[in-house]
Protein backbone atom coordinates (compact mmCIF):
# COMPACT_ATOMS: atom_id res chain seq x y z
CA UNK A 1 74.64 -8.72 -20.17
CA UNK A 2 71.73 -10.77 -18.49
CA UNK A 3 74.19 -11.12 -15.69
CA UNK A 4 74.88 -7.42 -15.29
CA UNK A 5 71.62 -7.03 -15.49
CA UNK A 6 70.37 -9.18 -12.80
CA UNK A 7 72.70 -8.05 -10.78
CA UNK A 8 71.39 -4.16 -11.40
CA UNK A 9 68.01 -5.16 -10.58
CA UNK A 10 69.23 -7.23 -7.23
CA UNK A 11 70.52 -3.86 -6.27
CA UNK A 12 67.76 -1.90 -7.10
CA UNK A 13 65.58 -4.46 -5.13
CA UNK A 14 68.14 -4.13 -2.46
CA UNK A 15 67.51 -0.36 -2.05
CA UNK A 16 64.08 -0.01 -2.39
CA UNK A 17 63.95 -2.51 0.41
CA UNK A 18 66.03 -0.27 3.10
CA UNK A 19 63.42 2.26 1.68
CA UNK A 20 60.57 0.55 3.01
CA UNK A 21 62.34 -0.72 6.21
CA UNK A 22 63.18 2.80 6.39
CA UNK A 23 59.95 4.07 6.48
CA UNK A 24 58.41 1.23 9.02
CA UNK A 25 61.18 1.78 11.61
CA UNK A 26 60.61 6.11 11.50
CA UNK A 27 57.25 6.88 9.63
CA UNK A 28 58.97 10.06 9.53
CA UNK A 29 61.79 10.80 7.80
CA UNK A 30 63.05 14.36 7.13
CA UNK A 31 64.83 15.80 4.09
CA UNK A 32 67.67 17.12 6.76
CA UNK A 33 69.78 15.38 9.20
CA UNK A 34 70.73 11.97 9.60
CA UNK A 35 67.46 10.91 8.10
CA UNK A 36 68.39 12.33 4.78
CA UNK A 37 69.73 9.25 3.06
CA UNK A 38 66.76 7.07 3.47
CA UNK A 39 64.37 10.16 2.59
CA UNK A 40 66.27 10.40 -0.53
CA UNK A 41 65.92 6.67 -1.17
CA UNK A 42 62.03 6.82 -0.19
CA UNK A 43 61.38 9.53 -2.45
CA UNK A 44 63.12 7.25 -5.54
CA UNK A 45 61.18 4.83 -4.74
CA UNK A 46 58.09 6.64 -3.88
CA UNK A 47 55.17 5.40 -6.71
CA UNK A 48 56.21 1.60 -5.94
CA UNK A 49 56.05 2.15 -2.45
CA UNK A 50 52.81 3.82 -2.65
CA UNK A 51 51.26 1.11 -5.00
CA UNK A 52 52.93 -1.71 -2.48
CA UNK A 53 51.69 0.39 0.97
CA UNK A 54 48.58 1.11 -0.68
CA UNK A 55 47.61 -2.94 -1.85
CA UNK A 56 48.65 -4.86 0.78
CA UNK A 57 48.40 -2.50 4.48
CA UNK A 58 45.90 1.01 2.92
CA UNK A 59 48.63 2.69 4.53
CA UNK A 60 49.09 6.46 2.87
CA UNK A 61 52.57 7.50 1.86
CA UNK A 62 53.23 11.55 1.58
CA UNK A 63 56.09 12.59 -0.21
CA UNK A 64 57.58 16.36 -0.54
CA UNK A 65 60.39 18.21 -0.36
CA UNK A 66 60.46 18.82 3.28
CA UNK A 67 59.55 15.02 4.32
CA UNK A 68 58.06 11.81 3.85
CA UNK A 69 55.73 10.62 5.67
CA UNK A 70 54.13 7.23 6.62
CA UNK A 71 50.28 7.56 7.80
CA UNK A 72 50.51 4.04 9.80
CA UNK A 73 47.01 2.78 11.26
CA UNK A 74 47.91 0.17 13.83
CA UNK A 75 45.53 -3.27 13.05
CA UNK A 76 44.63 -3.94 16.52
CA UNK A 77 44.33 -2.15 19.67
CA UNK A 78 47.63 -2.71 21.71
CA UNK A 79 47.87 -0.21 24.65
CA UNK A 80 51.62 -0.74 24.36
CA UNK A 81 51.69 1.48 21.19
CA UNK A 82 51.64 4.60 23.09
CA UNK A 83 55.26 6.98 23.15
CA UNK A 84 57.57 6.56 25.00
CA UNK A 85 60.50 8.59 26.49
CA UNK A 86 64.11 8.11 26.14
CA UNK A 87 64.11 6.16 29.66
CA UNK A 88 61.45 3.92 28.01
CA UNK A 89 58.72 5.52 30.27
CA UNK A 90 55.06 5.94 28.79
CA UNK A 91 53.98 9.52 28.43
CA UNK A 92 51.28 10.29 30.65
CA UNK A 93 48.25 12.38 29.33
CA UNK A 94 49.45 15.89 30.36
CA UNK A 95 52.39 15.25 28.13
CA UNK A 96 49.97 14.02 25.03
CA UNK A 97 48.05 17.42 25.57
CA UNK A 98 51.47 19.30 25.77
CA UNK A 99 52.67 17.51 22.41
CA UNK A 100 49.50 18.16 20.39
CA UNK A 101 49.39 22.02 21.95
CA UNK A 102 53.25 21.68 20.97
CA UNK A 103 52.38 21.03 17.45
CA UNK A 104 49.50 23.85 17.58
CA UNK A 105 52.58 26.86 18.73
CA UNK A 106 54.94 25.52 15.87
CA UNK A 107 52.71 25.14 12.89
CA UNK A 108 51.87 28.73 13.29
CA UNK A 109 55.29 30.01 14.66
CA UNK A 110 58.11 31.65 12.70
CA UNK A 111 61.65 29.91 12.25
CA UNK A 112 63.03 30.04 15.27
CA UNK A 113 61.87 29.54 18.60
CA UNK A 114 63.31 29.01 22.35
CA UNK A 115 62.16 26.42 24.69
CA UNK A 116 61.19 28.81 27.36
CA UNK A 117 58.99 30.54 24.72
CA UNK A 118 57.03 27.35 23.46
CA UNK A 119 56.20 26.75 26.70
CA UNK A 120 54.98 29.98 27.56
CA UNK A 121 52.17 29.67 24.13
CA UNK A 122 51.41 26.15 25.29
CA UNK A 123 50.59 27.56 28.62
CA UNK A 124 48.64 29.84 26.97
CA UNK A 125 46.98 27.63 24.76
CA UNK A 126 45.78 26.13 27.92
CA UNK A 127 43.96 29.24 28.84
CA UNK A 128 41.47 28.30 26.65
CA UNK A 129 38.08 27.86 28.73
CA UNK A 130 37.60 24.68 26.92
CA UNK A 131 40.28 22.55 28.51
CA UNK A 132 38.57 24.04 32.15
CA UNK A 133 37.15 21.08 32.64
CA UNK A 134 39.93 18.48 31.56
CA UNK A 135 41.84 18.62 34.66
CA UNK A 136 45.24 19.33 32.94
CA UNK A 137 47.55 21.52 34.30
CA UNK A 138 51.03 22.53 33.47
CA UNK A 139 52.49 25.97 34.55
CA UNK A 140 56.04 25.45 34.16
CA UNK A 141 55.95 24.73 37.74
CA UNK A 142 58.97 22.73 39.67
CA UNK A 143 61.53 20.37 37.25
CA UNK A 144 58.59 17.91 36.83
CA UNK A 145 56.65 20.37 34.40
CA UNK A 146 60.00 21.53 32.61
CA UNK A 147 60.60 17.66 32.34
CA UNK A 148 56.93 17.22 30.46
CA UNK A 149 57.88 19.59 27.99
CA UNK A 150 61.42 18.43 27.65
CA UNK A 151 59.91 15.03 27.10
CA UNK A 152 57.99 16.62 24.44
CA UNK A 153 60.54 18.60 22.84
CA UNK A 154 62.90 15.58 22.70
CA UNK A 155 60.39 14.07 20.65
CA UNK A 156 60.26 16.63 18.09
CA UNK A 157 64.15 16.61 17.93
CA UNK A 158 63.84 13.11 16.92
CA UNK A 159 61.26 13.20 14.32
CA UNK A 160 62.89 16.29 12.98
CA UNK A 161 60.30 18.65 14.02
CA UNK A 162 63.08 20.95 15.37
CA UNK A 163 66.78 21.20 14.94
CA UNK A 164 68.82 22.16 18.32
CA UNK A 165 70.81 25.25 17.55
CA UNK A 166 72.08 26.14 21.04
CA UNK A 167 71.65 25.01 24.64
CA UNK A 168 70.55 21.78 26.49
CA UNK A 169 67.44 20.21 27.41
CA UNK A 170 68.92 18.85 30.62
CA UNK A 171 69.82 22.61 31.63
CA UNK A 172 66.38 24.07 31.21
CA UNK A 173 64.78 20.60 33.25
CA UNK A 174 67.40 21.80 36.08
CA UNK A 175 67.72 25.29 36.10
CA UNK A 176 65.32 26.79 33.54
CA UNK A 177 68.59 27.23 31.32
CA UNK A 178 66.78 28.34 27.79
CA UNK A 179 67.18 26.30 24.27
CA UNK A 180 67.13 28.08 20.67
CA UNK A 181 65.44 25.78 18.03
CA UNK A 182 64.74 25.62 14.02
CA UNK A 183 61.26 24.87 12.98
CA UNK A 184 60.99 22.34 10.05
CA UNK A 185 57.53 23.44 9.26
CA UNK A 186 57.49 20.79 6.34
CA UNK A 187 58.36 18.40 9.07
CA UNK A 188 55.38 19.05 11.52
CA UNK A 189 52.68 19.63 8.64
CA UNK A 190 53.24 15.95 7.95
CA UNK A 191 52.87 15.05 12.37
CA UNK A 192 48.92 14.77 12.08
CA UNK A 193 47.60 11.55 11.24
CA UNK A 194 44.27 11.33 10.64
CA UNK A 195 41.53 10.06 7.86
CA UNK A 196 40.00 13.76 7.11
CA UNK A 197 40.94 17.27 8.00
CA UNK A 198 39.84 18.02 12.20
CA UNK A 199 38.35 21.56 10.30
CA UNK A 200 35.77 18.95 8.13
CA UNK A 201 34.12 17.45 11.03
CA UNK A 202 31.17 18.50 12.04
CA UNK A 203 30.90 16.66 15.11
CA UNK A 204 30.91 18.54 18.17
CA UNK A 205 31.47 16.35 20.86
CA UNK A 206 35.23 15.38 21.30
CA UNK A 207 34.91 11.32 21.34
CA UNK A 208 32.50 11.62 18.33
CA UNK A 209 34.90 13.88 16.68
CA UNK A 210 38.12 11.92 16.96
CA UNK A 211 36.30 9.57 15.52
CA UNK A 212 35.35 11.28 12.87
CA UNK A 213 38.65 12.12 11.92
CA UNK A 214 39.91 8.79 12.02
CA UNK A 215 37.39 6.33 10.61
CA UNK A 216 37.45 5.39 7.15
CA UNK A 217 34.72 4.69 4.92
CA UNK A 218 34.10 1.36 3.97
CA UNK A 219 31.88 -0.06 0.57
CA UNK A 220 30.67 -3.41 2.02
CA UNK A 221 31.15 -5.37 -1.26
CA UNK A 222 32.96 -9.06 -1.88
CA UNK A 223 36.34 -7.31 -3.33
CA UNK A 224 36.57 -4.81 -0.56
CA UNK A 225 36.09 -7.13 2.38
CA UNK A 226 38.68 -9.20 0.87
CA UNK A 227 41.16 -6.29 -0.04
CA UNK A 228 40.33 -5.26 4.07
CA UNK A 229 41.27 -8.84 5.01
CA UNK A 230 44.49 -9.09 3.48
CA UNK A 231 45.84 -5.30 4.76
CA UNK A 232 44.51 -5.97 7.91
CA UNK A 233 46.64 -9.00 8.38
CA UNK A 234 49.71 -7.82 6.56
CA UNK A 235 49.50 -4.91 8.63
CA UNK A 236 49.52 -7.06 11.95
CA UNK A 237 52.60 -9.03 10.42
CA UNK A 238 54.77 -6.27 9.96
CA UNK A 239 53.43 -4.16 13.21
CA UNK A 240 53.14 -6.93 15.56
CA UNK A 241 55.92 -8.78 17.28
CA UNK A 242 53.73 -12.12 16.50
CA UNK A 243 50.50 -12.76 15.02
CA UNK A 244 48.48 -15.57 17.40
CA UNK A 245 45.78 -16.99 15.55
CA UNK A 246 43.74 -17.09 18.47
CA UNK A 247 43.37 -13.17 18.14
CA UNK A 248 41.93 -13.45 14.81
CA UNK A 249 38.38 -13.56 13.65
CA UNK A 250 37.25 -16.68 11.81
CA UNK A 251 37.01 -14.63 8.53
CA UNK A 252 40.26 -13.21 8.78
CA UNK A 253 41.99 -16.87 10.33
CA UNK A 254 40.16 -18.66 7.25
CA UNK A 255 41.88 -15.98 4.81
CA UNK A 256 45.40 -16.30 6.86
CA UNK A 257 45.04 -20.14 6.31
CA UNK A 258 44.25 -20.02 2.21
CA UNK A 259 46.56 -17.00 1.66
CA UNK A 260 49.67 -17.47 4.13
CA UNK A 261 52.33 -18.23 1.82
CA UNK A 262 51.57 -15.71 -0.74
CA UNK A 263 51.31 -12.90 2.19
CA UNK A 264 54.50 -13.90 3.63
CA UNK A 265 56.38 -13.86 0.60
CA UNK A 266 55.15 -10.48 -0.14
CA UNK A 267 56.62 -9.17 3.21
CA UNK A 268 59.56 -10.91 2.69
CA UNK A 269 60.44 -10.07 -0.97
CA UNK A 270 59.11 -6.01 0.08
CA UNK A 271 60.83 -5.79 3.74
CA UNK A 272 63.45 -8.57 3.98
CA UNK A 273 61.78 -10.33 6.96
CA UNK A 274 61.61 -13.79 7.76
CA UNK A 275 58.26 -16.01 8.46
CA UNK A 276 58.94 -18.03 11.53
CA UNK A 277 55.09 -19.91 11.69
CA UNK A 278 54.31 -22.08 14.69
CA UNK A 279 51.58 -23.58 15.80
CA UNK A 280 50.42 -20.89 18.00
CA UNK A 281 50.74 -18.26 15.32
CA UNK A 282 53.30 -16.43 12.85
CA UNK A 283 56.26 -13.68 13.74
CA UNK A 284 58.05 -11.77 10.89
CA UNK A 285 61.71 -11.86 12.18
CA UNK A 286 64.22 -9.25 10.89
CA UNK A 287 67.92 -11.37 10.53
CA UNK A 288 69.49 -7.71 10.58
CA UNK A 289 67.65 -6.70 14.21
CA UNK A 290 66.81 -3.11 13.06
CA UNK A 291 62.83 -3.35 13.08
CA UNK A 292 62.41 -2.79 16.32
CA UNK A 293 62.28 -0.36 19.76
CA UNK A 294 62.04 -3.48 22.14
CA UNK A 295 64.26 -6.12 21.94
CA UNK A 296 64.76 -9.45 23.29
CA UNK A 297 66.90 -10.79 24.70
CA UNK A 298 69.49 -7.29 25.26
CA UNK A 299 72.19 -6.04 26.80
CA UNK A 300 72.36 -4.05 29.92
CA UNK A 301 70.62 -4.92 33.62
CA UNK A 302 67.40 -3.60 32.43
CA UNK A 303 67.76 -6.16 29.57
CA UNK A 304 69.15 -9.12 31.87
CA UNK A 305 65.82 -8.61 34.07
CA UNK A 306 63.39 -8.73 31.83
CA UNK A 307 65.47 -12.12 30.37
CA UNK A 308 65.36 -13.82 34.07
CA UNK A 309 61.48 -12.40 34.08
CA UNK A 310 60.26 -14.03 30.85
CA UNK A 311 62.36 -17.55 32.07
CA UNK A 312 60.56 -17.32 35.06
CA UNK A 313 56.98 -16.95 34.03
CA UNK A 314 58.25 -19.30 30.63
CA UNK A 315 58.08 -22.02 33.75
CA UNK A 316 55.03 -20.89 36.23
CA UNK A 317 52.95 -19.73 33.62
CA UNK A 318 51.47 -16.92 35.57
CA UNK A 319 52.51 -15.13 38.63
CA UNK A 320 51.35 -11.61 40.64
CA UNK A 321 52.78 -8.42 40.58
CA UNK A 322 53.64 -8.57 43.87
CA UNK A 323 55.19 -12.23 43.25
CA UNK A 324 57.56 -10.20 40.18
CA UNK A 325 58.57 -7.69 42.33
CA UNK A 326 59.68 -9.79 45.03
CA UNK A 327 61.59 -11.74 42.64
CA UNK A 328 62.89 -8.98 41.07
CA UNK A 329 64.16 -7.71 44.46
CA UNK A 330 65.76 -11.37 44.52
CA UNK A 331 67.59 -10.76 41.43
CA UNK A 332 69.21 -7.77 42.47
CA UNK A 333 70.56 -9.21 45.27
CA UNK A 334 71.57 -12.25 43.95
CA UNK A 335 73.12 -10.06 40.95
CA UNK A 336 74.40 -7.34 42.95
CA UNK A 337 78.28 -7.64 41.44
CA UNK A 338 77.09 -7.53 38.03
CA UNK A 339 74.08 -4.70 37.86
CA UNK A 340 76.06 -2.36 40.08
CA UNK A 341 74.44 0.46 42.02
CA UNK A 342 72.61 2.45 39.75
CA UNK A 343 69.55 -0.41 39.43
CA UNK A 344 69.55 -1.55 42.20
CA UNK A 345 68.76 2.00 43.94
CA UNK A 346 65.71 1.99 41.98
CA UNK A 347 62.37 0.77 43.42
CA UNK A 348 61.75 -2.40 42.80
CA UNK A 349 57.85 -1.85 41.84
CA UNK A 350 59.91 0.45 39.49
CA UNK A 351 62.35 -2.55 37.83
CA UNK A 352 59.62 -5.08 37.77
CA UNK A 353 57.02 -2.88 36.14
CA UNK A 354 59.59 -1.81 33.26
CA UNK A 355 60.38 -5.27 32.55
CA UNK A 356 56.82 -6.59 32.44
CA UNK A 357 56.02 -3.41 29.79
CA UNK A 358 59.08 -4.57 27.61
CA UNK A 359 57.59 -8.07 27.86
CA UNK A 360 54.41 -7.33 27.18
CA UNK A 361 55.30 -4.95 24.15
CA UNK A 362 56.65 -7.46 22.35
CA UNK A 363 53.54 -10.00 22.74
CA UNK A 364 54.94 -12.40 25.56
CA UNK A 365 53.08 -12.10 28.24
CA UNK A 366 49.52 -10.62 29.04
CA UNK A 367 48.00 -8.48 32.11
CA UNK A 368 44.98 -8.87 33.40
CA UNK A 369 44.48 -6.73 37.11
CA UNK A 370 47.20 -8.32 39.24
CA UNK A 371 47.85 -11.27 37.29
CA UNK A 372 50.84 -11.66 34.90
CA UNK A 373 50.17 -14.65 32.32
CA UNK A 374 53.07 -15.79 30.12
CA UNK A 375 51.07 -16.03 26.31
CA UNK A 376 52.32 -19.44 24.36
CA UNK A 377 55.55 -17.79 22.55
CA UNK A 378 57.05 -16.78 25.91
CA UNK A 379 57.91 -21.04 26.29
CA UNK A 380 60.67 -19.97 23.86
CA UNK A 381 62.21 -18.89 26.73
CA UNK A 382 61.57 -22.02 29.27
CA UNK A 383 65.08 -23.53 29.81
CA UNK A 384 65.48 -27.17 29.13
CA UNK A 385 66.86 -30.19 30.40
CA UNK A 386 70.94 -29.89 30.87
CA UNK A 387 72.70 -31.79 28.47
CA UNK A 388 76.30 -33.05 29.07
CA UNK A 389 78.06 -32.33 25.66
CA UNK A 390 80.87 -35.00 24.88
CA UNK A 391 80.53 -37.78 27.81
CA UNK A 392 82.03 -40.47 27.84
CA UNK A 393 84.79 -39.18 25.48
């Protein structure tokens, strides 16, 4: 029996682990679609997670029928956080305004709506004299506009926001070709993620608002500086791609020192992950590669690049913009056969630019103006000596 039993508990263990990594790979996870199964396992799960989420990163987990829903605040502030489309471009600000006016039309729409029609309330929403002076503008003008929105509305699709019923995104961004959507209104109730309620600040201008609705109060006593020490770090652990000690503050590097192995077991027993601790600093590695949207090395041109990049400034140790593009223009020559024609039509400022954001994403290298610096994990990927296997055999 103790065996069966152990081996119950292993499995229970096992599950409410994919519920976690669940909920740190999509901090949204609907009750419908293909996000269904690991809602399901969230919501068994749901009081330990809280208690775990709650203890060791003061995340908030949200739990209902329609969704559940991690409230993630980042530890740091990485400008690579931002979203991203499905080329791996960064949205630009009209498309932030578009998403949050997005999210304005559906929590007050019915359950059903058309492409062309939420972009026809967003446009209206931008009526509003208050947004005069903010210098967006979107009029559903030309494929660029119709590919904001699209951007947007691909987004939405993903989180499970909306559920395509008929027609193609592609279409409408070509010829205006419309698209008929559900509205998971239990999906984008959950979308805001803030501290307090927008309607219970009183703040009136909009920096002092936002934050407002995103700072949290703080008791300034012994137990809660230390309890804000140990989620700030275990949030960096399981956010960042590596933790350098030289980013820390000497209270929160003296806690990492005393409490390291205790932290990192945590993670590990909760998430699966692996400490890999260096001299330089700590990275949580996943063994099953799911915990993730940038990897390294990967397949694909885009993927070689960035590879041939990072072993480049791995052995300079810093190098221009100009200097990356000019090598990347070097590499697509020299790899011409191999890439084929679709990357190397791109512009080269293009290529090097995307490879240098998936590089810098995942901590490896730093930009400051024109100048590209390789940060101490990227020697990973200087090559070595060759080394004749077998000679003299």
């Amino acid at each position: 029996m103790s065996v069966l039993a152990s081996a119950v508990e292993e499995s229970r263990l096992a599950e409410r682990r994919r519920a976690l990594r669940a909920l740190l790979a999509q901090p949204v996870l609907s009750a419908r679609g293909p996000d269904e199964a690991d809602f399901r396992r969230v919501r068994r799960f749901e009081a330990e997670l809280r208690e775990w989420l709650d203890v060791n990163t003061g995340w908030r987990l949200t739990v209902d029928a329609s969704a559940a829903r991690l409230h993630k605040r980042v530890a740091g502030d990485d400008a690579t956080r931002g979203i991203v489309d499905h080329r791996r471009r960064p949205f630009t600000r009209r498309r932030y305004v578009l998403l949050a006016l997005a999210l304005a039309v559906l929590e007050r729409f019915g359950g059903q709506i058309t492409l062309g029609r939420l972009a026809e309330d967003v446009i209206g929403e931008l009526g509003d004299p208050r947004f005069a002076s903010t210098g967006i503008e979107f009029a559903l003008a030309g494929r660029d506009e119709r590919g904001d929105i699209v951007a947007v509305v691909r987004l939405l699709l993903a989180l499970g926001a909306l559920r395509r019923i008929e027609g193609d995104e592609e279409r409408f961004v070509e010829a205006g070709t419309d698209v008929l959507y559900d509205v998971e209104h239990g999906v984008v109730g959950v979308m805001l993620q803030t501290a307090q309620a927008p309607s219970m600040t009183l703040e009136e201008a909009p920096e002092a608002r936002l934050s407002a609705v995103v700072e949290q109060p703080f008791v300034d006593t012994d137990d809660a500086r230390t309890r804000a020490l140990r989620r700030i770090i275990t949030r960096r652990l399981l956010d960042d791609p590596v933790l350098e000690y030289a980013s820390l503050t000497d209270d929160e590097l003296a806690y990492l020192t005393s409490q390291r192995r205790a932290i990192t077991d945590r993670i590990t027993e909760a998430t699966g992950l692996v400490p890999e601790v260096r001299a330089e600093g700590i990275a949580m590695l996943d063994p099953d590669d799911q915990l993730t949207d940038v990897r390294m090395p990967e397949g694909g041109a885009p993927g070689h690049l960035a590879l041939l990049i990072a072993t480049r400034l791995a052995e300079e140790g810093h190098l221009t913009r100009d200097a990356l593009i000019d090598y990347t223009d070097e590499l697509c020559q020299t790899h011409a056969s191999v890439w084929g024609s679709t990357i190397r039509a791109r512009p080269r400022a293009e290529l090097a630019d995307e490879a240098i954001g998936r590089l810098r994403a995942l901590g490896l290298l730093r930009v400051e103006g024109d100048e590209v610096a390789a940060r101490p994990i990227l020697s990973r990927f200087r090559l070595g000596q060759p080394v004749t296997i077998g000679a003299g055999v």
